[in-house]
PDB file of N, CA and C in Angstrom:
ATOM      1  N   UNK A   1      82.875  83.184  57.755  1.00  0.00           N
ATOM      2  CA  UNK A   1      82.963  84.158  58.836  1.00  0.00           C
ATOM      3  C   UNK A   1      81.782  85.116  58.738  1.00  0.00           C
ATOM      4  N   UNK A   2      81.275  85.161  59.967  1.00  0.00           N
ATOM      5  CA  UNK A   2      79.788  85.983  60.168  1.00  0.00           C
ATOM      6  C   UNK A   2      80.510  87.371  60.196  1.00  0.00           C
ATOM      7  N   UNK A   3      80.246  88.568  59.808  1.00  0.00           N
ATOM      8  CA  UNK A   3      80.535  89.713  60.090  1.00  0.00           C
ATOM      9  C   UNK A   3      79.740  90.865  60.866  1.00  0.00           C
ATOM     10  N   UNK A   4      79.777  90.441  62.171  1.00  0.00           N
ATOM     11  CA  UNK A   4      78.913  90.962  62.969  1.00  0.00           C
ATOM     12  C   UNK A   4      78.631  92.547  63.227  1.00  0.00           C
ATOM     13  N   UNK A   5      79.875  93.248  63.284  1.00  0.00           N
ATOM     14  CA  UNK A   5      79.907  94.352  63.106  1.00  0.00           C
ATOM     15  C   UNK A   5      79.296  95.088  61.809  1.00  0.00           C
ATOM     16  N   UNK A   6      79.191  94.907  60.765  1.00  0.00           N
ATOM     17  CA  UNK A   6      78.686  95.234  59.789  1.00  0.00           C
ATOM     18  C   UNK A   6      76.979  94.845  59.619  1.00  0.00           C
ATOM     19  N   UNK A   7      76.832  93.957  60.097  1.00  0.00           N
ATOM     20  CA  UNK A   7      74.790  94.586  60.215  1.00  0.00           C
ATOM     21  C   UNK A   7      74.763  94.938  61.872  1.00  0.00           C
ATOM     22  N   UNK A   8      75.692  94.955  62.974  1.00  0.00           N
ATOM     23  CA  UNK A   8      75.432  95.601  64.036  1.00  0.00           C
ATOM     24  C   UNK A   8      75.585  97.226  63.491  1.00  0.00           C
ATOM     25  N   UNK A   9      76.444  97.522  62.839  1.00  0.00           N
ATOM     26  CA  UNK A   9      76.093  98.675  62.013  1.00  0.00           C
ATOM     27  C   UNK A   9      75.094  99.459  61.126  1.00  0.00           C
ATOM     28  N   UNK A  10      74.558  98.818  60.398  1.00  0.00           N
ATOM     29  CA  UNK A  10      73.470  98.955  59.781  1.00  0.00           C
ATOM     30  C   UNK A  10      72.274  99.037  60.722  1.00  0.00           C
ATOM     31  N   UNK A  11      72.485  97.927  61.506  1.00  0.00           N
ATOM     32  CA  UNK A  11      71.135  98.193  62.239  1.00  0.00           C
ATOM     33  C   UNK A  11      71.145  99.122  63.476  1.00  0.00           C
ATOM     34  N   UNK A  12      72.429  99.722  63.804  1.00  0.00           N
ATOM     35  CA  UNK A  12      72.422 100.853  64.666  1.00  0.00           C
ATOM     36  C   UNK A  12      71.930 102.271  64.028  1.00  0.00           C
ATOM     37  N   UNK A  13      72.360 102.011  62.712  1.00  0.00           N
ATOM     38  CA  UNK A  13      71.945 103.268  62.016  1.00  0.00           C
ATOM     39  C   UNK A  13      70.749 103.074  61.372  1.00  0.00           C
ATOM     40  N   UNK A  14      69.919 102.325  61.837  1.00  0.00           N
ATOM     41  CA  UNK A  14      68.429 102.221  61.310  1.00  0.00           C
ATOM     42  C   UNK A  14      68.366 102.433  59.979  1.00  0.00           C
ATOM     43  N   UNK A  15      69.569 101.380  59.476  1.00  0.00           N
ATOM     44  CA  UNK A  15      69.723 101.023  57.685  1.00  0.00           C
ATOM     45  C   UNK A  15      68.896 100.036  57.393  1.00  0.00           C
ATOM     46  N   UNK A  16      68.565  99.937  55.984  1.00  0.00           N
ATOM     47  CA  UNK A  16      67.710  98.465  55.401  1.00  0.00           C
ATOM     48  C   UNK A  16      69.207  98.146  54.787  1.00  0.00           C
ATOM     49  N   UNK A  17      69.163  96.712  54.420  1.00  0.00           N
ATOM     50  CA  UNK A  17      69.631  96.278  53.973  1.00  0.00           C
ATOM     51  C   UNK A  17      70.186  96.661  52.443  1.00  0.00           C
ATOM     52  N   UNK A  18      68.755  97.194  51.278  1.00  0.00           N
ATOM     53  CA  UNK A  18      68.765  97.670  50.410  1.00  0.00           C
ATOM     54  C   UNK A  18      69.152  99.226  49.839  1.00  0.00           C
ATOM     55  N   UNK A  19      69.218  99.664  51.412  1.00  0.00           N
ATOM     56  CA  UNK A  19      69.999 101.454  51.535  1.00  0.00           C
ATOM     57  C   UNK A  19      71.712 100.733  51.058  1.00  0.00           C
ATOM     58  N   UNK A  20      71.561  99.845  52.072  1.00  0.00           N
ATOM     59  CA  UNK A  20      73.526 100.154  52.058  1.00  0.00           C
ATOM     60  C   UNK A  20      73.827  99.518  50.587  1.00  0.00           C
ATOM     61  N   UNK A  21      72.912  98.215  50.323  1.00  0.00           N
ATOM     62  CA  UNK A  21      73.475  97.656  49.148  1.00  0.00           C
ATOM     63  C   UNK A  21      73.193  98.647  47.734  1.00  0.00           C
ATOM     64  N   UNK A  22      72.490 100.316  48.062  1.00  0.00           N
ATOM     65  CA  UNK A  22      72.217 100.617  46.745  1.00  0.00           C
ATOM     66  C   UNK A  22      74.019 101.960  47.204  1.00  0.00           C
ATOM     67  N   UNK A  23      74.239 102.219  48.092  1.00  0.00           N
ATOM     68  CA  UNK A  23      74.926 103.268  48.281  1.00  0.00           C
ATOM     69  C   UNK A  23      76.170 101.723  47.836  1.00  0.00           C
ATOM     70  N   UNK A  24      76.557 100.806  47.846  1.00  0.00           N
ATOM     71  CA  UNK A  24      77.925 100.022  47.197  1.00  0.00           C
ATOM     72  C   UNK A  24      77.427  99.886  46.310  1.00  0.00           C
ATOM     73  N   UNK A  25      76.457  99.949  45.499  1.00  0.00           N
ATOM     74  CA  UNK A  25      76.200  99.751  44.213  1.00  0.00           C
ATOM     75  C   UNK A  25      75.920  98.136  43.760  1.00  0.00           C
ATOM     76  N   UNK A  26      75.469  97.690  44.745  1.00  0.00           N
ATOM     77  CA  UNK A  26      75.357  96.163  44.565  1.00  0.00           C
ATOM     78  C   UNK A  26      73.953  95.406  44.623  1.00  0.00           C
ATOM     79  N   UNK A  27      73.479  94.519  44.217  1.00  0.00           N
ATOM     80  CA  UNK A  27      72.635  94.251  44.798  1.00  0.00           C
ATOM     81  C   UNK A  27      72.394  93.731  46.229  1.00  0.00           C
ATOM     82  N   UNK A  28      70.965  93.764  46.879  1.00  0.00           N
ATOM     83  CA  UNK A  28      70.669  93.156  48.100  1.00  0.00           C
ATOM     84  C   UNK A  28      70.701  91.953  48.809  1.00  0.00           C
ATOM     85  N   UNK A  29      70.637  91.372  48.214  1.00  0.00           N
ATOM     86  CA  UNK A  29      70.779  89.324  47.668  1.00  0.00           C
ATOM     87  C   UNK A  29      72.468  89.138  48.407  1.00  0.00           C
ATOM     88  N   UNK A  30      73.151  90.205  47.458  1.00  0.00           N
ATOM     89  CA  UNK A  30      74.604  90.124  47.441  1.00  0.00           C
ATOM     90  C   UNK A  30      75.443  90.690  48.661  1.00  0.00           C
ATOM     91  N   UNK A  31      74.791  91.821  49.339  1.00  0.00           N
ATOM     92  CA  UNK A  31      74.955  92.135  50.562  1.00  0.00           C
ATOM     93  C   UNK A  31      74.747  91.738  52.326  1.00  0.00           C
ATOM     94  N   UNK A  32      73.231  90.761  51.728  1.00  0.00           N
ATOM     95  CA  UNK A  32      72.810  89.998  52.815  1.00  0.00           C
ATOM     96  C   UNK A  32      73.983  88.637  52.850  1.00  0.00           C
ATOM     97  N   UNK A  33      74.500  87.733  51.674  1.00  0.00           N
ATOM     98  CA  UNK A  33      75.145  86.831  52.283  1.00  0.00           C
ATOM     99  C   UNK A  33      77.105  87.615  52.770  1.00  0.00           C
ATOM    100  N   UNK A  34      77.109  88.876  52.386  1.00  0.00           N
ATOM    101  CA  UNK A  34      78.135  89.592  53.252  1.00  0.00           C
ATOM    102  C   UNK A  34      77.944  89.517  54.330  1.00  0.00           C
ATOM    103  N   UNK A  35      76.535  89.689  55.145  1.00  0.00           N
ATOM    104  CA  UNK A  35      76.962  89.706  56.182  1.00  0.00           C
ATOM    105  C   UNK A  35      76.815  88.680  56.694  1.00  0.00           C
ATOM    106  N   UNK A  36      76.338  87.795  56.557  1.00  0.00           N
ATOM    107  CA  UNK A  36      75.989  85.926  56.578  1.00  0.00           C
ATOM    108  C   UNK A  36      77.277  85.421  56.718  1.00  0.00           C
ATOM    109  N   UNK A  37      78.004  86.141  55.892  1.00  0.00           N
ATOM    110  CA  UNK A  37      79.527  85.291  55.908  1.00  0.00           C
ATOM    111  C   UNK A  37      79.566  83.916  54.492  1.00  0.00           C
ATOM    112  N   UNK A  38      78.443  84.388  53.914  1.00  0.00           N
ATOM    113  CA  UNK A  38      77.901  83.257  52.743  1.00  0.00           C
ATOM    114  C   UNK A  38      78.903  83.442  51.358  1.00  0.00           C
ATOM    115  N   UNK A  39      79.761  84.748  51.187  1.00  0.00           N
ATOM    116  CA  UNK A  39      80.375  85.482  50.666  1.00  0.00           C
ATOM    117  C   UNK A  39      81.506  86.100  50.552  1.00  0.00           C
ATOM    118  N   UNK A  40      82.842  85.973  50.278  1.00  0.00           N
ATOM    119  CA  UNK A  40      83.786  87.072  50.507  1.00  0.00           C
ATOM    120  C   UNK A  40      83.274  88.528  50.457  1.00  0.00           C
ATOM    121  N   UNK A  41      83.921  88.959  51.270  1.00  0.00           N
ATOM    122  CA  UNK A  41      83.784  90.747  50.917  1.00  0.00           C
ATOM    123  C   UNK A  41      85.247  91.464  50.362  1.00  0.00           C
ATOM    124  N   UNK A  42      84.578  92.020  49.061  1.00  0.00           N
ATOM    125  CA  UNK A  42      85.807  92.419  48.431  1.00  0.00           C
ATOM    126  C   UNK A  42      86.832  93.993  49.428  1.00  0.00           C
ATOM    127  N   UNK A  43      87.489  93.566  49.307  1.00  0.00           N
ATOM    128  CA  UNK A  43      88.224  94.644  50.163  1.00  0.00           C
ATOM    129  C   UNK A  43      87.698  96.302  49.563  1.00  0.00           C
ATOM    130  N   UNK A  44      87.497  96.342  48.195  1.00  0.00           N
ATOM    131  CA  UNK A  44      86.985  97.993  47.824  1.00  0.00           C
ATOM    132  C   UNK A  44      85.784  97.884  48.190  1.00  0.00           C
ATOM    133  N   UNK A  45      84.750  96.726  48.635  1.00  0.00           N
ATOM    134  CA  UNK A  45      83.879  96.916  49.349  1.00  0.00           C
ATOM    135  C   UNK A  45      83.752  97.144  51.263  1.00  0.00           C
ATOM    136  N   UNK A  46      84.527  96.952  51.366  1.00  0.00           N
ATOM    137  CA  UNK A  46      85.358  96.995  53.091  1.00  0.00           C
ATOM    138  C   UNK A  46      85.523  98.355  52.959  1.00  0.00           C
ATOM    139  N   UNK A  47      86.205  98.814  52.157  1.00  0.00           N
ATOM    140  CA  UNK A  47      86.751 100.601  52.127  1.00  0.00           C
ATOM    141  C   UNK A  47      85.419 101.286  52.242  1.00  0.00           C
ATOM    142  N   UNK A  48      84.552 100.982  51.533  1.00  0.00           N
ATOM    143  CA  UNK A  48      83.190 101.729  51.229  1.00  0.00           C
ATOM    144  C   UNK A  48      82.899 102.021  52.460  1.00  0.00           C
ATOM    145  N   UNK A  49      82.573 100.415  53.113  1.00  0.00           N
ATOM    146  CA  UNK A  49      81.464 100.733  54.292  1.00  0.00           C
ATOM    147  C   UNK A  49      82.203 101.493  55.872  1.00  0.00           C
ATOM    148  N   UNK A  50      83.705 101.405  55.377  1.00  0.00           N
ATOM    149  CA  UNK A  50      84.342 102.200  56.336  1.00  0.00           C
ATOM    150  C   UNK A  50      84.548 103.254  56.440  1.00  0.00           C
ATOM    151  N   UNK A  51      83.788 103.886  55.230  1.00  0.00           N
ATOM    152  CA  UNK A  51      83.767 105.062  55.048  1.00  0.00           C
ATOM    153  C   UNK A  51      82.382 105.749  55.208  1.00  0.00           C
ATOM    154  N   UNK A  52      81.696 104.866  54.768  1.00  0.00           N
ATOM    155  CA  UNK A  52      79.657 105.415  54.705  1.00  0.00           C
ATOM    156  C   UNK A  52      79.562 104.728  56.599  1.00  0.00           C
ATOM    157  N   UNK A  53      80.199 104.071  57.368  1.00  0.00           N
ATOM    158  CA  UNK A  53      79.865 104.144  58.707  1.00  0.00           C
ATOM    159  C   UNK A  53      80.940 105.342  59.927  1.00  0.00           C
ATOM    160  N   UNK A  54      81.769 105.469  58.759  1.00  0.00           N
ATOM    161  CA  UNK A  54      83.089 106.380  59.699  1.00  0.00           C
ATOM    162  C   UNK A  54      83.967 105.539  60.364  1.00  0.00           C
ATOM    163  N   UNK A  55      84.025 104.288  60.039  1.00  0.00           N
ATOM    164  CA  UNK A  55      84.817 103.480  61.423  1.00  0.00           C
ATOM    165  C   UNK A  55      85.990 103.090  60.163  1.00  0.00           C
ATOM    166  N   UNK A  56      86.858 102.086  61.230  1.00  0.00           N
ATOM    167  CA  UNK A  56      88.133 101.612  60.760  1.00  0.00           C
ATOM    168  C   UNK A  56      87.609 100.545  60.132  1.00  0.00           C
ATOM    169  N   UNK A  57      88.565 100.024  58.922  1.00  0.00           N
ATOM    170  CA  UNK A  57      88.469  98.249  58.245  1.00  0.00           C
ATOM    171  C   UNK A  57      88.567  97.588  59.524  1.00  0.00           C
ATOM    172  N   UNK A  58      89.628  97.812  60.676  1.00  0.00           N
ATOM    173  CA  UNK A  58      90.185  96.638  61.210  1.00  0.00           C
ATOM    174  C   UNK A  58      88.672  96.345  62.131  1.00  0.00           C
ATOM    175  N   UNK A  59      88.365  97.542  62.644  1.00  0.00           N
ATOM    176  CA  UNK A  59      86.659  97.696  63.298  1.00  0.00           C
ATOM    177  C   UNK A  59      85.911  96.588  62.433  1.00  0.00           C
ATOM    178  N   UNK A  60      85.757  96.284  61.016  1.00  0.00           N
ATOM    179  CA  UNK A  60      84.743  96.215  60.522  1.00  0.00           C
ATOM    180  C   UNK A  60      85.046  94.640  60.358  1.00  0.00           C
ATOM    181  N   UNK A  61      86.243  94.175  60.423  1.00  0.00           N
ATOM    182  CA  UNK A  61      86.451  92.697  60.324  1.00  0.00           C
ATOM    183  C   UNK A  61      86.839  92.070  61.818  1.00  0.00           C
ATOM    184  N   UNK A  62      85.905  92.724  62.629  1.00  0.00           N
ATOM    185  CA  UNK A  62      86.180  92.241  64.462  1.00  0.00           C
ATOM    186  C   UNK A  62      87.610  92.107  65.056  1.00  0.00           C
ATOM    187  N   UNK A  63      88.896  92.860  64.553  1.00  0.00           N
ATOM    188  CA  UNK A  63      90.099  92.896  64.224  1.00  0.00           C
ATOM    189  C   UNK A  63      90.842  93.874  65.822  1.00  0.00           C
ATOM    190  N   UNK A  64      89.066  94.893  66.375  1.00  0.00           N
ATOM    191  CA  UNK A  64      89.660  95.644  67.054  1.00  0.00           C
ATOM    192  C   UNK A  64      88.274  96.415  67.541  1.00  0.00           C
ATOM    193  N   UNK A  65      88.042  96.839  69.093  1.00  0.00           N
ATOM    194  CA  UNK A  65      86.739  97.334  69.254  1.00  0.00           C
ATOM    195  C   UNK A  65      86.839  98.944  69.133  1.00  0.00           C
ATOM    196  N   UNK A  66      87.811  99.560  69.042  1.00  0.00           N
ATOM    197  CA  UNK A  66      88.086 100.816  68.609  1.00  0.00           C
ATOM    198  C   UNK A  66      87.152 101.058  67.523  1.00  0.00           C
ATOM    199  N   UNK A  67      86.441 101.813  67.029  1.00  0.00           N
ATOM    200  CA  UNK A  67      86.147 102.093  65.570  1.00  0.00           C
ATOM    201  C   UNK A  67      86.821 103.025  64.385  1.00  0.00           C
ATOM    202  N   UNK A  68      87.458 103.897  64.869  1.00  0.00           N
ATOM    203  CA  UNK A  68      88.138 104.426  64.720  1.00  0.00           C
ATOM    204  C   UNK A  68      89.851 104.198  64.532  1.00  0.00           C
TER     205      UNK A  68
END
């Protein structure tokens, strides 16, 4: 599963790739196949970015176009 919302995010907020993966503490490698869908995303990583973008989990897994 591609996770579209999550680099439509990043790239709304004129993020690199290597901003968001240093604010989860992860590497970049490891963040790019997140959003590839190459990867599970761990759910305490779901919390993070729903928190460093302000939106909802359900927002962030195409679950709901609300963000909030």
């Amino acid at each position: 599963m591609i996770f579209e919302n999550i680099r439509n995010l990043r790239e709304d907020c004129d993020k690199k790739q290597q901003e968001v993966a240093d604010y989860l503490n992860i590497k970049q490698t490891t963040y790019s196949k997140y959003e590839l869908g190459k990867i599970n995303i761990p759910i305490e990583i779901f919390v993070k970015l729903a928190d460093y973008y302000n939106v909802s989990v359900d927002y962030l897994l195409g679950r709901t176009d609300k963000k909030e």
